[in-house]
N, C-alpha and C. Protein backbone atom coordinates (compact mmCIF):
# COMPACT_ATOMS: atom_id res chain seq x y z
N UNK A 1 -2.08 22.20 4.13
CA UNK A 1 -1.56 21.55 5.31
C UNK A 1 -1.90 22.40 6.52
N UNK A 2 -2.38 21.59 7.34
CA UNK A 2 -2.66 22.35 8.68
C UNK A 2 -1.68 22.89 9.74
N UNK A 3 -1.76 24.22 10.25
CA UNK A 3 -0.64 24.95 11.46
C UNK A 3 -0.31 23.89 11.69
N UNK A 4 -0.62 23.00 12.74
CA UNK A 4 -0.04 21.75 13.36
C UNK A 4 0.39 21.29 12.88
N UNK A 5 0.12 20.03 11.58
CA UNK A 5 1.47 19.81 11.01
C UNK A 5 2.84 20.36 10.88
N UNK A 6 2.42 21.58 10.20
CA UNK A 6 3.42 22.61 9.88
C UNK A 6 4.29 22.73 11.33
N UNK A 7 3.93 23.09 11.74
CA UNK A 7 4.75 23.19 13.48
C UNK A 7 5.37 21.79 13.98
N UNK A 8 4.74 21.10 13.55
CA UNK A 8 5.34 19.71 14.33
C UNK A 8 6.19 18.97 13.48
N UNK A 9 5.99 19.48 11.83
CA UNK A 9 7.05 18.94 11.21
C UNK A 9 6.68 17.38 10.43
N UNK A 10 5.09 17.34 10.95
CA UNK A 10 4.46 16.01 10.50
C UNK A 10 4.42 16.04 8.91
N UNK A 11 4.26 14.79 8.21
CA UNK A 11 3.67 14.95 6.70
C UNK A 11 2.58 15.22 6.29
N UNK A 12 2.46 15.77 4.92
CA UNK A 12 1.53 16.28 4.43
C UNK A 12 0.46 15.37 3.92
N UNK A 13 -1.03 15.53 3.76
CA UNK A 13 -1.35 14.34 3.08
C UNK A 13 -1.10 13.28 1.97
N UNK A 14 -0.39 14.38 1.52
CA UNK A 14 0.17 13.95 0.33
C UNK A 14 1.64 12.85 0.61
N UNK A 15 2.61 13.19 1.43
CA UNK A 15 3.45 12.43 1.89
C UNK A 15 2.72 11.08 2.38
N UNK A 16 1.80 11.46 2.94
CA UNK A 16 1.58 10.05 3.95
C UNK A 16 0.65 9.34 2.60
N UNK A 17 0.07 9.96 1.80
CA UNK A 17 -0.40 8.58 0.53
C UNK A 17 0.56 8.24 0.04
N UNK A 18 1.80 8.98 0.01
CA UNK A 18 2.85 8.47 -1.04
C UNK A 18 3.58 7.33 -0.17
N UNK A 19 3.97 7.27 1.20
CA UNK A 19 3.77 5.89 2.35
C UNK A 19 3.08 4.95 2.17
N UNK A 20 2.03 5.25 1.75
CA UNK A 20 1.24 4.35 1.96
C UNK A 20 1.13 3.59 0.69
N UNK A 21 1.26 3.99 -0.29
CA UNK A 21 1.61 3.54 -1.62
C UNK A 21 3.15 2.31 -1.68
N UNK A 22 3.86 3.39 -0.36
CA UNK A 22 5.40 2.58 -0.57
C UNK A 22 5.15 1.55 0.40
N UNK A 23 3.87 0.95 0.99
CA UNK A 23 3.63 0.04 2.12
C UNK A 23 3.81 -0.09 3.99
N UNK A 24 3.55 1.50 3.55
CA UNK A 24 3.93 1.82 5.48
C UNK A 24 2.47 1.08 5.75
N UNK A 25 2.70 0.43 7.41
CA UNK A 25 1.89 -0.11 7.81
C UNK A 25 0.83 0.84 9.02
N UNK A 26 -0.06 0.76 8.35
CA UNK A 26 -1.61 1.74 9.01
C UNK A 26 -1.60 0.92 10.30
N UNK A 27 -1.38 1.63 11.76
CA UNK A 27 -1.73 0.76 12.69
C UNK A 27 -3.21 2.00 13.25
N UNK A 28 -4.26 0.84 13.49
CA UNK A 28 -5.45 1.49 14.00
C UNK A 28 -5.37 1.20 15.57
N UNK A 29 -5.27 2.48 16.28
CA UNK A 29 -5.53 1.96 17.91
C UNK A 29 -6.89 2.04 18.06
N UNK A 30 -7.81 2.22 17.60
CA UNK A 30 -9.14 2.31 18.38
C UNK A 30 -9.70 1.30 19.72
N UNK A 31 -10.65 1.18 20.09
CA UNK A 31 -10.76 0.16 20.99
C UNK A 31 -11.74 -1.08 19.64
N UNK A 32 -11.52 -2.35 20.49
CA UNK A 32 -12.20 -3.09 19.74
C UNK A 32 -13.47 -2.76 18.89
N UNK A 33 -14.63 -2.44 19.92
CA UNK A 33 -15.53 -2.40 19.48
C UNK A 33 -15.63 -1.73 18.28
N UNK A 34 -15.07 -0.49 17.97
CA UNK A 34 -14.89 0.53 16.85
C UNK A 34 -14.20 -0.44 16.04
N UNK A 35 -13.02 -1.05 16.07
CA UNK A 35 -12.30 -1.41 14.95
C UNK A 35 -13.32 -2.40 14.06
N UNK A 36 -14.27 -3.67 14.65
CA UNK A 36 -14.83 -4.03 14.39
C UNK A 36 -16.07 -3.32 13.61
N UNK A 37 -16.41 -2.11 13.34
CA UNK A 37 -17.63 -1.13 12.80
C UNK A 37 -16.64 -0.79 11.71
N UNK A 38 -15.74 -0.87 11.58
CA UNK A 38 -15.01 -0.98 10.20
C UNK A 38 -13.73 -0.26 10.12
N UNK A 39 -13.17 -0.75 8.97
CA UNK A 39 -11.40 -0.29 9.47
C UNK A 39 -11.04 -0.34 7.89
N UNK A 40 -9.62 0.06 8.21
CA UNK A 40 -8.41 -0.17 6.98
C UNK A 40 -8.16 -1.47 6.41
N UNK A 41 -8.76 -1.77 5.38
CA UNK A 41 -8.21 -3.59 5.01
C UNK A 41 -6.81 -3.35 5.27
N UNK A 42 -6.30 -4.48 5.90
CA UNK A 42 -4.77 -4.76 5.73
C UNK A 42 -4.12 -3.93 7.10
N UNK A 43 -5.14 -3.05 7.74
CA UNK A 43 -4.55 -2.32 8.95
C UNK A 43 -3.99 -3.22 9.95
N UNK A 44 -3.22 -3.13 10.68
CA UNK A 44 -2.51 -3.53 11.67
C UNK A 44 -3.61 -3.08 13.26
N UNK A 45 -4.29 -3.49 14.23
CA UNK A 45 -5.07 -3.30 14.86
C UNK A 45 -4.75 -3.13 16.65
N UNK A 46 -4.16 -2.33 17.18
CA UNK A 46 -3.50 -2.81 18.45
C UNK A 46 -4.18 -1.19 18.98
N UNK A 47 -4.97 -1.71 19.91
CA UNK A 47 -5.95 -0.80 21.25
C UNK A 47 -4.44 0.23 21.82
N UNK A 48 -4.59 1.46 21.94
CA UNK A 48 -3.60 2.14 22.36
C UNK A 48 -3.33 1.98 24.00
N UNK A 49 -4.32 1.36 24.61
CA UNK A 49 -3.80 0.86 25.67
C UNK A 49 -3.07 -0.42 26.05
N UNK A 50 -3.02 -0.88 24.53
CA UNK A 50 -2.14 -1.93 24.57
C UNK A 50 -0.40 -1.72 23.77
N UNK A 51 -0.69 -0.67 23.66
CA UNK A 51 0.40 -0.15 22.60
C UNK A 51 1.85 -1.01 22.92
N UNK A 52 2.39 -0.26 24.15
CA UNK A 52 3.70 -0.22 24.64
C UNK A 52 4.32 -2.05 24.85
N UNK A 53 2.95 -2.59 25.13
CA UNK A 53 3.07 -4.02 25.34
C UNK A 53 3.38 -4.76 24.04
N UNK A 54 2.83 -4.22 23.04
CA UNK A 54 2.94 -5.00 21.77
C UNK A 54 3.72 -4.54 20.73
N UNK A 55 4.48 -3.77 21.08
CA UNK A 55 5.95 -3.17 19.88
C UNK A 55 6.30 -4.22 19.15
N UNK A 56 6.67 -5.23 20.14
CA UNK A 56 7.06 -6.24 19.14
C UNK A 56 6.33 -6.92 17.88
N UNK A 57 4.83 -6.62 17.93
CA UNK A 57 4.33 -7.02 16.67
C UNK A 57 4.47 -5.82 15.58
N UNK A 58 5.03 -5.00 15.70
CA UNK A 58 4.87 -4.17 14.79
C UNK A 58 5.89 -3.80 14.00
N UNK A 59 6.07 -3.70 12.44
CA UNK A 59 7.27 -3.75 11.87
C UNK A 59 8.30 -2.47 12.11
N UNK A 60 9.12 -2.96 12.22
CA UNK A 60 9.92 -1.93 12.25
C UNK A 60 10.38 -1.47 10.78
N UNK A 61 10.36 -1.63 9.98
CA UNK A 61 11.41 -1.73 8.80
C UNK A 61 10.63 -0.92 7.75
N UNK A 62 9.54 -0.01 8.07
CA UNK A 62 8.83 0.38 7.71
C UNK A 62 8.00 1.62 8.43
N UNK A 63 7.36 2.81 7.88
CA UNK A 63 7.24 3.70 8.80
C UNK A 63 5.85 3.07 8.75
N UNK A 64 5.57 3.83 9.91
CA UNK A 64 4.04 3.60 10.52
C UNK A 64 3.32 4.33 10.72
N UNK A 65 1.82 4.91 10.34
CA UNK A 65 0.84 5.54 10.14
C UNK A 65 -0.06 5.01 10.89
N UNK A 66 0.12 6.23 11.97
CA UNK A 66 -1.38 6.04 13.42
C UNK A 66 -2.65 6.29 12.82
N UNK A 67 -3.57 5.50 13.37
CA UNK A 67 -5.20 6.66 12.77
C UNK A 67 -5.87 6.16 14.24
N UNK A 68 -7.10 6.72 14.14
CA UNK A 68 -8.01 6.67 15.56
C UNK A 68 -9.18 7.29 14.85
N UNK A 69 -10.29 7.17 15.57
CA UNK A 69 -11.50 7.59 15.10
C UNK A 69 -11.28 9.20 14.76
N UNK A 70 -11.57 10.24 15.65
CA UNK A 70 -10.80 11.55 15.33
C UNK A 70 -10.46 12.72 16.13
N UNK A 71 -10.23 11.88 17.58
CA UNK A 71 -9.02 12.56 17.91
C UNK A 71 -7.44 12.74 18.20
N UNK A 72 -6.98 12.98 18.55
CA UNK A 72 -5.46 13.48 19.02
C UNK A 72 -4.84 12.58 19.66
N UNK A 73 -5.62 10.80 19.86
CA UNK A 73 -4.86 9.67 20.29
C UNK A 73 -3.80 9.31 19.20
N UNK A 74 -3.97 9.20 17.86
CA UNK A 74 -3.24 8.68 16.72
C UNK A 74 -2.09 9.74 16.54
N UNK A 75 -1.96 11.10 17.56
CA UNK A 75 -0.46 11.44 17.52
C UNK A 75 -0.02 11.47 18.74
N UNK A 76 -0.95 10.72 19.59
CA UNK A 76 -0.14 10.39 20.94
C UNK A 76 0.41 9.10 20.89
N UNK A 77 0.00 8.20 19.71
CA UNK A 77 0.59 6.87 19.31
C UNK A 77 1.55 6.70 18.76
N UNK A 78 2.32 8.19 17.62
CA UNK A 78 2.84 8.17 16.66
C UNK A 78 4.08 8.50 17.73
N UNK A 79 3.80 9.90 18.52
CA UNK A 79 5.38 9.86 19.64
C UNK A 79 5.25 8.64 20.42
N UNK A 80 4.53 8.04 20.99
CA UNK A 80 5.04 6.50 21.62
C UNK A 80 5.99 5.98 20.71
N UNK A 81 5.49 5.51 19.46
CA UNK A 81 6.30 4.56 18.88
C UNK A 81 7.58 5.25 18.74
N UNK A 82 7.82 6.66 18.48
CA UNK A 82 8.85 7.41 17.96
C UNK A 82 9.85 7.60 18.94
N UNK A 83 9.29 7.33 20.20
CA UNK A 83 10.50 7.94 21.52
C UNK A 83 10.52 5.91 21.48
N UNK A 84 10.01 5.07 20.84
CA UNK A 84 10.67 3.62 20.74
C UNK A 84 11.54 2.78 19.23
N UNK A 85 11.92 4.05 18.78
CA UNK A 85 12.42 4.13 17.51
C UNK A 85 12.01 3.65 16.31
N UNK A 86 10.50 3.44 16.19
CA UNK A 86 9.98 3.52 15.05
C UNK A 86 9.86 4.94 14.51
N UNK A 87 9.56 4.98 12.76
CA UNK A 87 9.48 6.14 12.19
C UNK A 87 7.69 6.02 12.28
N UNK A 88 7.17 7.20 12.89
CA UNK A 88 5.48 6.72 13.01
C UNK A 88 4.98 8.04 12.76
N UNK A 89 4.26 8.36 12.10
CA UNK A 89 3.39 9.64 11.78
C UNK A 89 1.96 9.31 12.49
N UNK A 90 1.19 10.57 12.62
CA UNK A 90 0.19 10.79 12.95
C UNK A 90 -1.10 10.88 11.78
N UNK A 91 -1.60 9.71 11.38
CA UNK A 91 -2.41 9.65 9.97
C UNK A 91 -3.96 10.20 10.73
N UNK A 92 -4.03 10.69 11.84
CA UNK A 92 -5.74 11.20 12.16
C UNK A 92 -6.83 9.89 12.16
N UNK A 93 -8.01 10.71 11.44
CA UNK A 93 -9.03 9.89 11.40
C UNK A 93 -8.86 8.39 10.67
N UNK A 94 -9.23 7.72 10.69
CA UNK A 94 -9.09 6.11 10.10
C UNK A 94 -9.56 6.86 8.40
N UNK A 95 -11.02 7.08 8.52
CA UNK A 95 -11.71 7.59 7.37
C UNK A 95 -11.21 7.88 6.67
N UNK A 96 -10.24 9.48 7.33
CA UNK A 96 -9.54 9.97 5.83
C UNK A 96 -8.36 9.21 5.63
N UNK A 97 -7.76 8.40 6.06
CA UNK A 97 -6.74 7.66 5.18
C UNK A 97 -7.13 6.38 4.77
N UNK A 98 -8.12 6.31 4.87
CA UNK A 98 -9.33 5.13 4.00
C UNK A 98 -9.25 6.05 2.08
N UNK A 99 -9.66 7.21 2.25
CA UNK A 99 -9.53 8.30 1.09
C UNK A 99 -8.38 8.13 0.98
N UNK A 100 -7.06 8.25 1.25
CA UNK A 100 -5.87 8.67 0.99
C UNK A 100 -5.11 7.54 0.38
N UNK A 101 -5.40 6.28 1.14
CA UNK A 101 -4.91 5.00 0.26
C UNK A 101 -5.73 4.77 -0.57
N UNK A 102 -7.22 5.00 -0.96
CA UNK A 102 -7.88 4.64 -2.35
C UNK A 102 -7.66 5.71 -3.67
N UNK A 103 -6.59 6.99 -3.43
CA UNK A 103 -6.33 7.83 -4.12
C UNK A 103 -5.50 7.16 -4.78
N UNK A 104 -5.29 7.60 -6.43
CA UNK A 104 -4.64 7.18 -7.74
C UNK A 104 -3.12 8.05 -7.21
C-alpha cells in the first residue's frame, strides 16, 4: 500500500476488490472522449465537471469507487462525493481497477 493511502486512510487494493465484488459502483469521471476509448463494463460515467450537478444519479446505498485515466482527479471526486455524504474512495487509474474487478 502506498504512503498516501496510508496517510489518508484510503483502502487498500485489496479492500477496494473486495467492494467491488460486494457491488460498489465504479463511477468513471473522465471526459467523454476517453470514456468512449474504453471503460469499466457496468461503470457509472459522469465527466467530473459535471459531478456536483448529477449526485442525484448516483447511488447512494452503496460505496463508490472514483477512477480517471491517472491522475489525482479520481480523489478529488472521491472528497466531492464524501463532503456530499456518499462513502467514495479514490480507485486511481480506470485500468487498474479493470485488473482488480477481473481478480478471483
Amino acid at each position: 500500500m502506498g504512503l498516501r493511502k496510508r496517510l489518508m486512510g484510503e483502502p487498500s487494493d485489496e479492500e477496494i476488490q473486495r467492494m467491488l465484488k460486494e457491488g460498489a459502483t465504479i463511477l468513471d469521471i473522465r471526459p467523454q472522449d476517453e470514456f468512449d476509448g474504453g471503460h469499466i463494463a457496468g461503470s457509472l460515467h459522469i465527466p467530473i465537471d459535471e459531478l456536483l450537478h448529477s449526485l442525484p444519479l448516483i447511488p447512494k446505498d452503496r460505496p463508490v469507487i472514483t477512477c480517471n485515466a491517472d491522475d489525482a482527479l479520481s480523489a478529488t471526486a472521491a472528497e466531492m462525493l464524501g463532503a456530499h455524504g456518499f462513502k467514495a474512495y479514490d480507485g486511481g487509474g480506470w485500468t487498474k481497477l479493470v485488473k482488480l474487478a477481473q481478480e478471483p
